[in-house]
Protein backbone atom coordinates (compact mmCIF):
# COMPACT_ATOMS: atom_id res chain seq x y z
CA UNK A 1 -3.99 -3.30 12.80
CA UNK A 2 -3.11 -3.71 9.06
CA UNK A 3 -2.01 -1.28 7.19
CA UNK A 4 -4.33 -2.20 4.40
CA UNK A 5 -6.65 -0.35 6.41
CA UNK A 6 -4.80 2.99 6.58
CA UNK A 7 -3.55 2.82 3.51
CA UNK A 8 -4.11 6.61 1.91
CA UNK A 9 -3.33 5.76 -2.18
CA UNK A 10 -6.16 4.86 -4.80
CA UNK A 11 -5.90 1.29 -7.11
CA UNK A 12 -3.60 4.13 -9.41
CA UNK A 13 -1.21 4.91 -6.75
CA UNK A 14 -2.43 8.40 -6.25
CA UNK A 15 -3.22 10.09 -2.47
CA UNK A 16 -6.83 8.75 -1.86
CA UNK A 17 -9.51 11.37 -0.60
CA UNK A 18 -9.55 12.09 3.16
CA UNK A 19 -13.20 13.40 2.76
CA UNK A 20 -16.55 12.97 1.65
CA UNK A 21 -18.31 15.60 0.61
CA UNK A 22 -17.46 19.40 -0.35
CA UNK A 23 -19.93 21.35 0.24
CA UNK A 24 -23.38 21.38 2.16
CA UNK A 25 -25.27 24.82 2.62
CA UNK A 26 -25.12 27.45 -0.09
CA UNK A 27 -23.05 30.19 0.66
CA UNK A 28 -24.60 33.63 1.41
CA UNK A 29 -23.74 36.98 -0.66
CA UNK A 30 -20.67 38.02 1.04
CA UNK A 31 -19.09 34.99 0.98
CA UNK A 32 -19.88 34.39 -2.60
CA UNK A 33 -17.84 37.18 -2.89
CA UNK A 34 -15.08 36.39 -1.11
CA UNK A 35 -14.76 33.18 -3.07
CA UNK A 36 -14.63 35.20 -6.20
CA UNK A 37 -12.47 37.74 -5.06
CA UNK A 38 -10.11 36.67 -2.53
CA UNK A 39 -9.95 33.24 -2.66
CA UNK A 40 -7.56 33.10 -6.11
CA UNK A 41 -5.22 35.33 -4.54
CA UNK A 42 -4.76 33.10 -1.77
CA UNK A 43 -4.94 29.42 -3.27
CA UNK A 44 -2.28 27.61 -3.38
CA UNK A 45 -2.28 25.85 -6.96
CA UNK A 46 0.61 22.88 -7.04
CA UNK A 47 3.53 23.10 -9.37
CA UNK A 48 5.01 20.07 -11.48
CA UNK A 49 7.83 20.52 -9.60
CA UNK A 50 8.84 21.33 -5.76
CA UNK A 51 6.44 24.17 -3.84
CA UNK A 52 8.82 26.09 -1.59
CA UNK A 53 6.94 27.38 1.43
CA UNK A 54 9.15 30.44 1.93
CA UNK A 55 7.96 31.65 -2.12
CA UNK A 56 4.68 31.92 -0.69
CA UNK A 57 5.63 34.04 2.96
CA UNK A 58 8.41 36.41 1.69
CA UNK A 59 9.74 37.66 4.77
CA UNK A 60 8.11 35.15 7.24
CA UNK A 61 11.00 33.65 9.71
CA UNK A 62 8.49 30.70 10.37
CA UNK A 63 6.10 28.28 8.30
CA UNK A 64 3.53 26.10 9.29
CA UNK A 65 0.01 23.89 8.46
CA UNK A 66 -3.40 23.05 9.24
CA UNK A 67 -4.94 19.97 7.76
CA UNK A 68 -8.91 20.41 7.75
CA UNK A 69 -8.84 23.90 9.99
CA UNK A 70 -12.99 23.30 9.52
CA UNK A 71 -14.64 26.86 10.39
CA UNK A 72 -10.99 28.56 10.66
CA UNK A 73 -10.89 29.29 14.34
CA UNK A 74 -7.74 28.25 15.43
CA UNK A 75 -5.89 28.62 12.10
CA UNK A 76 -7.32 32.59 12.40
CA UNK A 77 -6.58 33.20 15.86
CA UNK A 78 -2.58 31.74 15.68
CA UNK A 79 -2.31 33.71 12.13
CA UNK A 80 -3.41 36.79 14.14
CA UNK A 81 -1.54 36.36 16.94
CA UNK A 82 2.07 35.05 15.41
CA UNK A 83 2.24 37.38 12.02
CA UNK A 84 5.76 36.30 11.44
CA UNK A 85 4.83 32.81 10.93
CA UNK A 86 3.06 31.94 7.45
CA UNK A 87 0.29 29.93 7.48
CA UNK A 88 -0.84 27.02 5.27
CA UNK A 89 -4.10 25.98 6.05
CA UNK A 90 -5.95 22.75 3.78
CA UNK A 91 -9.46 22.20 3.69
CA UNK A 92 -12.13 21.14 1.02
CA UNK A 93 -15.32 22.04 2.74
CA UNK A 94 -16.61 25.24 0.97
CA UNK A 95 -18.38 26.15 4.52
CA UNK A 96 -15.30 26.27 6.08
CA UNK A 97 -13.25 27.67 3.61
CA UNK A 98 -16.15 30.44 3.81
CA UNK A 99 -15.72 30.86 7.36
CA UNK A 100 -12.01 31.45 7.14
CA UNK A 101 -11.93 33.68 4.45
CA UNK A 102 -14.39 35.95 6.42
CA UNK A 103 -11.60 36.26 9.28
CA UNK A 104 -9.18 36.54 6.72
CA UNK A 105 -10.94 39.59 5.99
CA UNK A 106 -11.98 40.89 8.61
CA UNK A 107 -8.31 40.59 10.51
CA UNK A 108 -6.75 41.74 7.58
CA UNK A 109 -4.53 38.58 7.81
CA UNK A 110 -1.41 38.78 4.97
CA UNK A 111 0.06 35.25 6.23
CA UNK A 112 -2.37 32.55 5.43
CA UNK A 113 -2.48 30.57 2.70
CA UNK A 114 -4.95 28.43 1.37
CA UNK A 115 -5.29 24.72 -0.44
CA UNK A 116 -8.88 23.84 -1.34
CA UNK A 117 -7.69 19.40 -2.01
CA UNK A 118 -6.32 16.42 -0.06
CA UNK A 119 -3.23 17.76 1.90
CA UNK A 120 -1.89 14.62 1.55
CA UNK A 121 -1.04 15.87 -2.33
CA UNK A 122 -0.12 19.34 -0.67
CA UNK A 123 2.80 17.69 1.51
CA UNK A 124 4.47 15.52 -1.34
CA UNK A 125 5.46 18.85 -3.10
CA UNK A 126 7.19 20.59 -0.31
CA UNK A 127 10.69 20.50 0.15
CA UNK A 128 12.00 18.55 3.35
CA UNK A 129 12.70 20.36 6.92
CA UNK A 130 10.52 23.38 5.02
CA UNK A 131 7.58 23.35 8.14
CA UNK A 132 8.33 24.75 11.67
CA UNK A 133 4.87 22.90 12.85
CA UNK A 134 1.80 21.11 12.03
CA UNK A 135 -1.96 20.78 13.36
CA UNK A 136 -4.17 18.38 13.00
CA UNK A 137 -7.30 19.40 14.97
CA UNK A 138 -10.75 17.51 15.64
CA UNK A 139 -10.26 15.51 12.50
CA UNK A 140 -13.61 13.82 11.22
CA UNK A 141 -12.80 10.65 12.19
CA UNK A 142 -14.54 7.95 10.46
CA UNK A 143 -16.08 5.76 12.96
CA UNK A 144 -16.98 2.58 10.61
CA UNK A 145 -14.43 0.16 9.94
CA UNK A 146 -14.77 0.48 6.52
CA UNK A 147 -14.43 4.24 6.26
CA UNK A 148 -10.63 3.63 8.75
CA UNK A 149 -8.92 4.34 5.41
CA UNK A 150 -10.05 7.81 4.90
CA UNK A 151 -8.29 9.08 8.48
CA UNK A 152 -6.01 11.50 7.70
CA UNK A 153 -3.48 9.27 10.19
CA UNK A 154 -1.69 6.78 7.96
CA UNK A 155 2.05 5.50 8.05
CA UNK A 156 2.07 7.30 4.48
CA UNK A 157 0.97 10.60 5.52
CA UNK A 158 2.82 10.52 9.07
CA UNK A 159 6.31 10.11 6.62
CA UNK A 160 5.76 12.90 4.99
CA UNK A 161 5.24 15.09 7.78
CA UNK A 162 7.82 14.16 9.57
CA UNK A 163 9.98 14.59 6.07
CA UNK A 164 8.27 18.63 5.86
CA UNK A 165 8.75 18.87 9.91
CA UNK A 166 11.79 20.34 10.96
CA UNK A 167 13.43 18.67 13.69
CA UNK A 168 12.39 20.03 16.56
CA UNK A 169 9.11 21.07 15.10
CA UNK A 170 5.68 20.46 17.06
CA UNK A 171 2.91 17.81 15.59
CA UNK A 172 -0.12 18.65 17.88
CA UNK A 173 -3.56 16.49 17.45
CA UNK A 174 -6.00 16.98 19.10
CA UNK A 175 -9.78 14.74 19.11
CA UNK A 176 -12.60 13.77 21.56
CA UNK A 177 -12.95 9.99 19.97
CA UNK A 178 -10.80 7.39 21.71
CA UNK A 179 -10.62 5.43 19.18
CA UNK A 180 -8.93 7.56 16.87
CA UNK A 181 -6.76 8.42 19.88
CA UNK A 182 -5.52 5.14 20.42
CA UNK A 183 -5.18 4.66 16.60
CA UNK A 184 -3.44 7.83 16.46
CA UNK A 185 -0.77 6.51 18.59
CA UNK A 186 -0.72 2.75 17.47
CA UNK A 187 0.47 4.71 14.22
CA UNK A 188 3.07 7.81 15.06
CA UNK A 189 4.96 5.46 18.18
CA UNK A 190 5.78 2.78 15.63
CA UNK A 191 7.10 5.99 13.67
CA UNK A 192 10.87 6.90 14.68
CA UNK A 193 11.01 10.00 13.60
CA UNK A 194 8.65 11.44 16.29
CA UNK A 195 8.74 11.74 19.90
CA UNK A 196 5.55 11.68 22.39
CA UNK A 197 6.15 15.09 24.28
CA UNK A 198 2.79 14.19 26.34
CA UNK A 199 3.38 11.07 27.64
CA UNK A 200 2.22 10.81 31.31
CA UNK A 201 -1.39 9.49 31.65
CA UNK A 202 -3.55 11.97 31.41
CA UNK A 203 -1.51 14.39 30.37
CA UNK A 204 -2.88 14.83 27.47
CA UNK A 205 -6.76 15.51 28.43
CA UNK A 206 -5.40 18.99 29.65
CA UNK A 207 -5.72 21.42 26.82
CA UNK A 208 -2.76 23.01 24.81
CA UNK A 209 -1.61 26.09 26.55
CA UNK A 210 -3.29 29.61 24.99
CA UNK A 211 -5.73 26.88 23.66
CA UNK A 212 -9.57 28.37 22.78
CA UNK A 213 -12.21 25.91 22.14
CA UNK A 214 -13.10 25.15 18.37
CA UNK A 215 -16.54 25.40 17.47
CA UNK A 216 -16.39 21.55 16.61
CA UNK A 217 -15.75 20.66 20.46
CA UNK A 218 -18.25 23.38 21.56
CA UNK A 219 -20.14 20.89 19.71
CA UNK A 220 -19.16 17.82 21.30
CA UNK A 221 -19.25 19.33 24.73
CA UNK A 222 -22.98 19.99 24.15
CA UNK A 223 -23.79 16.29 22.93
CA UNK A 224 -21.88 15.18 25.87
CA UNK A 225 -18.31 14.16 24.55
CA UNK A 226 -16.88 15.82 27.68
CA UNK A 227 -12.67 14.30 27.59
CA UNK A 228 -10.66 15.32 24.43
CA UNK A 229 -7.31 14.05 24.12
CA UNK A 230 -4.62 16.61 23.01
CA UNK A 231 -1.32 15.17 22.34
CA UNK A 232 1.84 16.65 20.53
CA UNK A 233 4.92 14.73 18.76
CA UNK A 234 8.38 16.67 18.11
CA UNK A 235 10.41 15.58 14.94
CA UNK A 236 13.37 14.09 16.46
């Protein structure tokens, strides 16, 4: 596999985009509003210098992220359910930014946080050891050969998470294409820093524990993409 392939920076040496479009279906009324009114107070806009993750939680003992959360399911339900962890979650889709900012407000959720680009340019800012743990969560994932580059999986982006992580600090994925499976770990095992935790075969078809399907593999399970593959890598 060449890493010419994976390779997540532009001809100008700056983080290439992950994604291909940002929006699809206007937005209705209320979440018009919500992108008016609550969105600014929760978007994380990037510094010149380094963004400290404990600025933006005062009083949070943990932090963590979500690269591409899509409709907010997961990223809602763990932000509800651990309130003393803050919450980063990044994703450029305007539906799904939408989405989450509806359970925002409906939970009344004080510990997410949101970035609207690439994460990629989110995770260069932030201080080293500053993330308890990391999700990366039915990722689109670019079937064509051609399009390999735009995976979010990338020697580049897999150093600097494991520079963020803590050690000790969880890396789950989780996907129902093989492919990026198997590319998945072709990239993180030839990366030191991070340890298989589910390593026996088929381990990892057996979902996290607490785990609640996403509407994304509600999906998949209805256009027959029945095995998902759920893995998770501790910093070492």
């Amino acid at each position: 596999m060449s890493d010419k392939h994976s390779h997540p920076l532009n001809v100008n040496g700056e983080p290439r985009a992950f994604f291909g479009r940002r929006s699809g279906k206007r937005l209705h009324k209320g979440q018009d509003r919500l992108y008016a009114e609550l969105l600014p107070a929760l978007e994380i806009k990037l510094p010149e210098a380094t963004l400290d993750p404990a600025m933006l939680f005062a009083g949070k003992s943990r932090r963590a992220i979500e690269v591409g959360y899509g409709g907010g399911e997961h990223l809602s339900r763990v932000a509800s359910e651990n309130p003393d962890t803050g919450f980063i979650g990044c994703e450029v889709f305007s539906g799904g930014i939408a989405k989450l900012l509806e359970a925002i407000d409906e939970r009344e959720l004080g510990n997410v946080r949101l970035f609207t680009d690439d994460a990629l340019k989110l995770l260069v800012k932030l201080p080293p050891a500053s993330l308890d743990a990391a999700f990366l969560l039915y990722p689109d994932p670019w079937p064509k050969s051609r399009h390999h580059k735009r995976r979010f999986i990338s020697p580049t982006t897999l150093a600097e998470l494991a520079r963020v992580l803590k050690p000790g600090a969880v890396f789950r994925f989780a996907t129902d294409i093989e492919d990026y499976a198997n590319w998945t770990l072709a990239h993180i095992l030839r990366e030191p820093t991070f340890r298989f935790l589910t390593p026996e075969p088929g381990s990892w078809h057996v979902p996290y524990p607490g785990w609640q399907p996403t509407r994304y593999e509600q999906k998949a399970r209805r256009e027959g993409r029945m095995i998902s593959f759920y893995f998770e890598f501790q910093r070492v």
